[in-house]
N, C-alpha and C. Protein backbone atom coordinates (compact mmCIF):
# COMPACT_ATOMS: atom_id res chain seq x y z
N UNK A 1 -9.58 1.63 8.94
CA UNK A 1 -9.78 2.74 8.04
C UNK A 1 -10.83 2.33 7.01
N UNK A 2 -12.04 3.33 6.81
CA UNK A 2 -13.32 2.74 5.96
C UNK A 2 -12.48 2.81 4.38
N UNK A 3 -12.71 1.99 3.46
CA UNK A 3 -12.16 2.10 2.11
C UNK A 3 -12.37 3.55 1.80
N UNK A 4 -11.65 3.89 0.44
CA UNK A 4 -11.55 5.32 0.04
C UNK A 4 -11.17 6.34 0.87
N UNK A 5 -10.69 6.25 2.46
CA UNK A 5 -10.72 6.87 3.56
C UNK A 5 -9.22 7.84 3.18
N UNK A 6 -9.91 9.23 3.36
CA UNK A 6 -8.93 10.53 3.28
C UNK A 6 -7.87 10.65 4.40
N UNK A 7 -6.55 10.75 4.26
CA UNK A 7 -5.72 11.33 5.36
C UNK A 7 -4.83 12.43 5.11
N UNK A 8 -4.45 13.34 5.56
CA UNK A 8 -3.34 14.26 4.52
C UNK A 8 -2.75 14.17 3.85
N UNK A 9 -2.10 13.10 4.55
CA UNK A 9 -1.30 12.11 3.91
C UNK A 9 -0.45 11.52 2.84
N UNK A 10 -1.92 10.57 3.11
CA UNK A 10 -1.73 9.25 2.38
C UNK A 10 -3.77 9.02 2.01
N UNK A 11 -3.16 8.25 0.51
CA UNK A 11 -5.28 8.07 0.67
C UNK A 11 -5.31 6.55 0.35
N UNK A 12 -5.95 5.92 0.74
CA UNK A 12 -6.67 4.29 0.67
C UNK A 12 -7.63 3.99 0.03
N UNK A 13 -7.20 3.29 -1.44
CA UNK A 13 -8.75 2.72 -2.24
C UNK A 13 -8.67 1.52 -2.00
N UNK A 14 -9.60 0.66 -1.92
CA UNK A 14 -9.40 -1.22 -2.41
C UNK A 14 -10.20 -1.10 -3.43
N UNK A 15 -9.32 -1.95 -4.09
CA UNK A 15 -9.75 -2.15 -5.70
C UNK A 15 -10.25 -3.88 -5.93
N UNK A 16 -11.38 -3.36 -6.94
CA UNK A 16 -12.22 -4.85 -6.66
C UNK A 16 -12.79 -5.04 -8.44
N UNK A 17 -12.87 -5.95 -8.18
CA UNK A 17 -13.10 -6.36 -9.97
C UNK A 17 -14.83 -6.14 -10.02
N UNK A 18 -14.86 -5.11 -11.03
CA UNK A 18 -16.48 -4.92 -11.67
C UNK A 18 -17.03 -6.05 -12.29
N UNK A 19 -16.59 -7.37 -12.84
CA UNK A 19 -17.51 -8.10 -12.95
C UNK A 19 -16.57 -9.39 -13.13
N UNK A 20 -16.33 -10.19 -11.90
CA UNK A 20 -14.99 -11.13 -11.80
C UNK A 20 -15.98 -12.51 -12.28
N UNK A 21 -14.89 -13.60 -12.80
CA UNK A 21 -15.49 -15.11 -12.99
C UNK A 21 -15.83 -15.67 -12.29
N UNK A 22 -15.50 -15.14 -11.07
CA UNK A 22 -15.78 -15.91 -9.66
C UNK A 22 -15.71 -15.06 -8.47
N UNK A 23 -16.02 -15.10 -7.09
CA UNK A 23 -15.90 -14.78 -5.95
C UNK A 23 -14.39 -14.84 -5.41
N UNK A 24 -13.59 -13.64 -4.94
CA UNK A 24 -11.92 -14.27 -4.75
C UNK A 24 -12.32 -13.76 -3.16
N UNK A 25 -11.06 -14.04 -2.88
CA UNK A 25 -11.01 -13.51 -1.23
C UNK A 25 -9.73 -13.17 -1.02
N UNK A 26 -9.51 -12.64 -2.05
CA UNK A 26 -7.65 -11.85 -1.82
C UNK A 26 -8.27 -10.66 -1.84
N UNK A 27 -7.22 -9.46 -1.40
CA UNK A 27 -7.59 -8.25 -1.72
C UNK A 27 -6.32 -7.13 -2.22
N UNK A 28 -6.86 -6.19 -2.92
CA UNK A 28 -6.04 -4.93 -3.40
C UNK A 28 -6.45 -3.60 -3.16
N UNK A 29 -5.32 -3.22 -2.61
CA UNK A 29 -5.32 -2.16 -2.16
C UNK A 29 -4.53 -0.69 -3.08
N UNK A 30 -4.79 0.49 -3.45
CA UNK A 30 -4.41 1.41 -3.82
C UNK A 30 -3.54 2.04 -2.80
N UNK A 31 -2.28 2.26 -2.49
CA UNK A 31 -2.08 3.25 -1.18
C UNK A 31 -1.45 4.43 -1.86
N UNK A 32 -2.03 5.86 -1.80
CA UNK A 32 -0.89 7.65 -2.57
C UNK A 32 -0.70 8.12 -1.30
N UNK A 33 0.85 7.96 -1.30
CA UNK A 33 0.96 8.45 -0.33
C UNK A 33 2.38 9.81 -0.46
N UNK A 34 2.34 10.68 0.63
CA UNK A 34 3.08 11.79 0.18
C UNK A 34 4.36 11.17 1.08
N UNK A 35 5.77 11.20 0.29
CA UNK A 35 6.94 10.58 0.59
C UNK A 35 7.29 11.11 2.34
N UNK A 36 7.55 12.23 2.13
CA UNK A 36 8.29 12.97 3.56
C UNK A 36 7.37 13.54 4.40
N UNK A 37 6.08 12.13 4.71
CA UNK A 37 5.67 12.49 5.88
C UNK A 37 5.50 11.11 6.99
N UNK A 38 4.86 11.12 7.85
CA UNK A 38 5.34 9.75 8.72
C UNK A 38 4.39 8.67 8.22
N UNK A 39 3.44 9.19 7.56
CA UNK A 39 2.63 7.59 6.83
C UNK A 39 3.44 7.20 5.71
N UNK A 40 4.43 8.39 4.88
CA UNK A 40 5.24 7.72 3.77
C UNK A 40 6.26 7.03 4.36
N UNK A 41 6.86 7.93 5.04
CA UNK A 41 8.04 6.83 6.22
C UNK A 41 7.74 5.14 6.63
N UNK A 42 6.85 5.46 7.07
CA UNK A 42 6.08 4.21 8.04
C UNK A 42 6.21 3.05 6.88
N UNK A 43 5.05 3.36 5.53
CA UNK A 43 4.63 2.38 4.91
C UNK A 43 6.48 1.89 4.30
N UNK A 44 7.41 2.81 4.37
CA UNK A 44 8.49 2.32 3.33
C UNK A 44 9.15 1.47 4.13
N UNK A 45 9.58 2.06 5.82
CA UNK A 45 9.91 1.25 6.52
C UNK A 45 9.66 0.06 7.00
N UNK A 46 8.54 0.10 7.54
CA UNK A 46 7.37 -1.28 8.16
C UNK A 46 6.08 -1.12 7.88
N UNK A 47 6.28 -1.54 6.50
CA UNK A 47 4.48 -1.73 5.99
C UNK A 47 3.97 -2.24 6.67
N UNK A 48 4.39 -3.70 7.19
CA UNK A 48 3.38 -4.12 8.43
C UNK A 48 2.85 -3.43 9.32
N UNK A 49 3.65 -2.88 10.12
CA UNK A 49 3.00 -2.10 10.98
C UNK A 49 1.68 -1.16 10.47
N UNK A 50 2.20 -0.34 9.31
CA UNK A 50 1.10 0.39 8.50
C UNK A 50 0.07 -0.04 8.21
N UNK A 51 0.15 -1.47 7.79
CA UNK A 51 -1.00 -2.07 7.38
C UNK A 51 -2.19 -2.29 8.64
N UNK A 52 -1.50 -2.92 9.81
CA UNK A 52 -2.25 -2.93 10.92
C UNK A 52 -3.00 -1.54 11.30
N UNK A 53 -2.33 -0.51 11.05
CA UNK A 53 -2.81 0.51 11.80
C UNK A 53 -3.73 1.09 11.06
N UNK A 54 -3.51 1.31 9.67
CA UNK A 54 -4.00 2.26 8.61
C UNK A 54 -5.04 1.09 7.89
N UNK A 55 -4.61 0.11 7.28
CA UNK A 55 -5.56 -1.14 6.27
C UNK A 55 -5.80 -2.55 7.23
N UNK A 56 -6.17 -2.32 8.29
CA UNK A 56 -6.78 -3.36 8.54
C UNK A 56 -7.64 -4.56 7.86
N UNK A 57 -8.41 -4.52 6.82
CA UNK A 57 -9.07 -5.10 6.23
C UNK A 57 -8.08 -5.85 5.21
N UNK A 58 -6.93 -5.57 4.76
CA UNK A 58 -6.07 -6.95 4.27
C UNK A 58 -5.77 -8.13 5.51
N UNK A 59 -6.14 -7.90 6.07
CA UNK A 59 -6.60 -9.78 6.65
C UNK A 59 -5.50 -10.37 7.00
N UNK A 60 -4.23 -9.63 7.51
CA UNK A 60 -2.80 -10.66 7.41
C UNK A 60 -2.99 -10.96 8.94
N UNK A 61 -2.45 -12.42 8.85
CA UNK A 61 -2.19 -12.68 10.16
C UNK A 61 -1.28 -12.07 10.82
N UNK A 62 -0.95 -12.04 12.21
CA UNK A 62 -0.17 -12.04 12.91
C UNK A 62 0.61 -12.75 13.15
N UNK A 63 2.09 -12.37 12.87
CA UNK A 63 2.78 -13.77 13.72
C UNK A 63 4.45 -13.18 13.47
N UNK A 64 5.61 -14.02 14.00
CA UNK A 64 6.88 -13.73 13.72
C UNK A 64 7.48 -14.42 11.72
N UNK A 65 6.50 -14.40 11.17
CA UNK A 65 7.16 -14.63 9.87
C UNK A 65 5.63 -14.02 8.73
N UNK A 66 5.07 -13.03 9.40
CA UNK A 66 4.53 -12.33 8.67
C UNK A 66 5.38 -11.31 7.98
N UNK A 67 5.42 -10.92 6.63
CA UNK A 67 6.36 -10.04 5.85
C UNK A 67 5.55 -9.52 4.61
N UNK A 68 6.67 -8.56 3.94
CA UNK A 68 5.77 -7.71 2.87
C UNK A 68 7.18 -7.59 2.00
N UNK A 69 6.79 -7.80 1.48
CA UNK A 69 7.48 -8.12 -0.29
C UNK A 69 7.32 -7.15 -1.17
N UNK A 70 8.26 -5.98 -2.13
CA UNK A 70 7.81 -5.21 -2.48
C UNK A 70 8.98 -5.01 -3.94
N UNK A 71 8.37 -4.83 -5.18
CA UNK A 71 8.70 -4.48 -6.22
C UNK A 71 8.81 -3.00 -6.45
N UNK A 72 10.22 -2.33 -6.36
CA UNK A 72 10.07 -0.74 -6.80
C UNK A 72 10.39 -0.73 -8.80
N UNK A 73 9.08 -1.05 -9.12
CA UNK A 73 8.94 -0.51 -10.21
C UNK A 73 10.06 0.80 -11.17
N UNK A 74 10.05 1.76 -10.60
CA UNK A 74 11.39 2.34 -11.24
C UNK A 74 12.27 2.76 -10.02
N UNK A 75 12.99 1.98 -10.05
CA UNK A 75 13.68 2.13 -8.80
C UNK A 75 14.71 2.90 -9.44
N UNK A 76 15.25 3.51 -10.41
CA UNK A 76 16.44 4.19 -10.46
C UNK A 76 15.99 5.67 -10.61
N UNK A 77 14.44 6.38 -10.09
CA UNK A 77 14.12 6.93 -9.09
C UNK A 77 14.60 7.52 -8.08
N UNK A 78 14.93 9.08 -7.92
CA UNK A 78 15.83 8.93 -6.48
C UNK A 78 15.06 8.19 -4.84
N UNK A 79 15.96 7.96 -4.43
CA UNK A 79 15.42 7.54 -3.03
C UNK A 79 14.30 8.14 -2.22
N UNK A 80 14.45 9.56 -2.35
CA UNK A 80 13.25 10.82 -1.83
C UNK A 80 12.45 10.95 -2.58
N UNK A 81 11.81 10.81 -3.43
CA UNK A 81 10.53 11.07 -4.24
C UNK A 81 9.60 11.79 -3.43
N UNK A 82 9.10 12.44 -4.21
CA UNK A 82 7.67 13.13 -3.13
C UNK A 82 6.61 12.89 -3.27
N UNK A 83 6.17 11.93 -3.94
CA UNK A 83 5.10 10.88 -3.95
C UNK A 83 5.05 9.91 -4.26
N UNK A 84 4.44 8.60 -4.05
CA UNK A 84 4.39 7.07 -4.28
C UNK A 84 3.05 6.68 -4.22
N UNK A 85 2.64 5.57 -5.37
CA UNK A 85 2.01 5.15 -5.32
C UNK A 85 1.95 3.77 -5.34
N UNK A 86 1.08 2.89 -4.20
CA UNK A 86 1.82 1.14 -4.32
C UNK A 86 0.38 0.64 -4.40
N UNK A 87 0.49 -0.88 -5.15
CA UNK A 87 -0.64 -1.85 -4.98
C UNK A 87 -0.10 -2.73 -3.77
N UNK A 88 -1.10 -3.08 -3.10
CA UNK A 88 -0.62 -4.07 -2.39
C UNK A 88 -1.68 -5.20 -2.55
N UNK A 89 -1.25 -6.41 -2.52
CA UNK A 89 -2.46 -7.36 -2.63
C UNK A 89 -1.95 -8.69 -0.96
N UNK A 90 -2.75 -8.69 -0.28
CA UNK A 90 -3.25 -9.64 0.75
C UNK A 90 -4.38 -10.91 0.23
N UNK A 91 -3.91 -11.76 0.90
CA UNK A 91 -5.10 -13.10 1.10
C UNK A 91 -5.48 -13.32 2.33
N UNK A 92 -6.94 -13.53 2.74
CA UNK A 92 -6.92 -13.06 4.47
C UNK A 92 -6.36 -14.21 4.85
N UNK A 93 -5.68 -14.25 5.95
CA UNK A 93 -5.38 -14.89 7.12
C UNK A 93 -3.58 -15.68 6.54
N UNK A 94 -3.56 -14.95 5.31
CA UNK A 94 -1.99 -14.92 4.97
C UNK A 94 -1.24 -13.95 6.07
N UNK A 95 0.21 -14.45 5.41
CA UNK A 95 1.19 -13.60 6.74
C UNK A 95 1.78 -13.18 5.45
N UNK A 96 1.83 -12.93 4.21
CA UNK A 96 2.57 -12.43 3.28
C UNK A 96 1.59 -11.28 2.68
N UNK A 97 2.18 -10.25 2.33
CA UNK A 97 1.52 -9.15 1.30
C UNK A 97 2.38 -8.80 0.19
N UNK A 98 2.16 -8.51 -1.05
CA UNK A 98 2.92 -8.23 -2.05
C UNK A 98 2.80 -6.92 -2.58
N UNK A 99 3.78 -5.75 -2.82
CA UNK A 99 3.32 -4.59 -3.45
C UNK A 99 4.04 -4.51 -4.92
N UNK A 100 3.81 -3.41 -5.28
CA UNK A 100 4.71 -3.10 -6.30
C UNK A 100 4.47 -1.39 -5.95
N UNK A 101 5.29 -0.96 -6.35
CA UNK A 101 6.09 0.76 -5.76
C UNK A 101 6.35 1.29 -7.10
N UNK A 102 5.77 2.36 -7.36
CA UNK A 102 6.12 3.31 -8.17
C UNK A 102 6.68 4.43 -7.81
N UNK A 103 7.34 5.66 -7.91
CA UNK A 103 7.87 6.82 -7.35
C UNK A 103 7.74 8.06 -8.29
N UNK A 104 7.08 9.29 -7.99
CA UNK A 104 7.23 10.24 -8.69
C UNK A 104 7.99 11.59 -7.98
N UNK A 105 9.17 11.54 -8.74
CA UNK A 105 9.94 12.57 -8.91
C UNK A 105 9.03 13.99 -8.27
N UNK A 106 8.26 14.48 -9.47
CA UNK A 106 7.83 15.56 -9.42
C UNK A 106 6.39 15.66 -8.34
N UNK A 107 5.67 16.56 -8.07
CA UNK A 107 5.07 17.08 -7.06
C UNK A 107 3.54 16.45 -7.30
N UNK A 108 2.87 15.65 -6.97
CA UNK A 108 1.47 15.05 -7.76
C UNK A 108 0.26 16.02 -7.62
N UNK A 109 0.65 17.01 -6.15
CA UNK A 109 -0.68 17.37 -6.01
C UNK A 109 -0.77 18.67 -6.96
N UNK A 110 0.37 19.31 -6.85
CA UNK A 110 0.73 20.94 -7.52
C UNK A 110 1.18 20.94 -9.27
N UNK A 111 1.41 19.24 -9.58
CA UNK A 111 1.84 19.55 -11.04
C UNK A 111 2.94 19.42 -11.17
């Protein structure tokens, strides 16, 4: 998926530092995605999988102890939210990704 890339969805930014101390080679990702559809499903269930299919460019290896680690920010949130928004950050050729999960209650696109 090219960065900034539109889906009904769900939308994909990578976020990159405007003027860093150095060259990194981790990366961050923006993912908005709409709760009750199968890319919100997917990413809550098996981000991995998501990641392969949808963010290729976080760089995770493959393997049986690749995993994704995830902070729900306000988790006392109901469970269904109808929109989410997560960072995720990768290091290439790591088997770990880290997010953090936010959830909004109310409707993002309509207000």
């Amino acid at each position: 998926m090219p960065e900034g890339s539109d889906q009904p969805d769900f939308h994909v930014t990578r976020l990159t530092a405007e003027d860093p101390l150095y060259e990194d080679e981790f990366s961050v990702f923006l993912v908005q995605v709409k709760s009750e559809t199968e890319a919100g499903h997917a990413l809550l269930v098996d981000p991995i999988a998501f990641f392969e299919e949808n963010i290729p460019d976080m760089g995770l290896s493959k393997g049986p102890d690749t995993s994704a680690m995830v902070l729900r920010v306000n988790a006392e949130i109901s469970a269904n939210p109808r929109h989410r928004s997560e960072i995720w950050v990768s290091y290439p050729g790591s088997t770990k990704a880290i997010g953090l999960q936010y959830k909004y209650e109310k409707d993002m696109l309509n207000g």
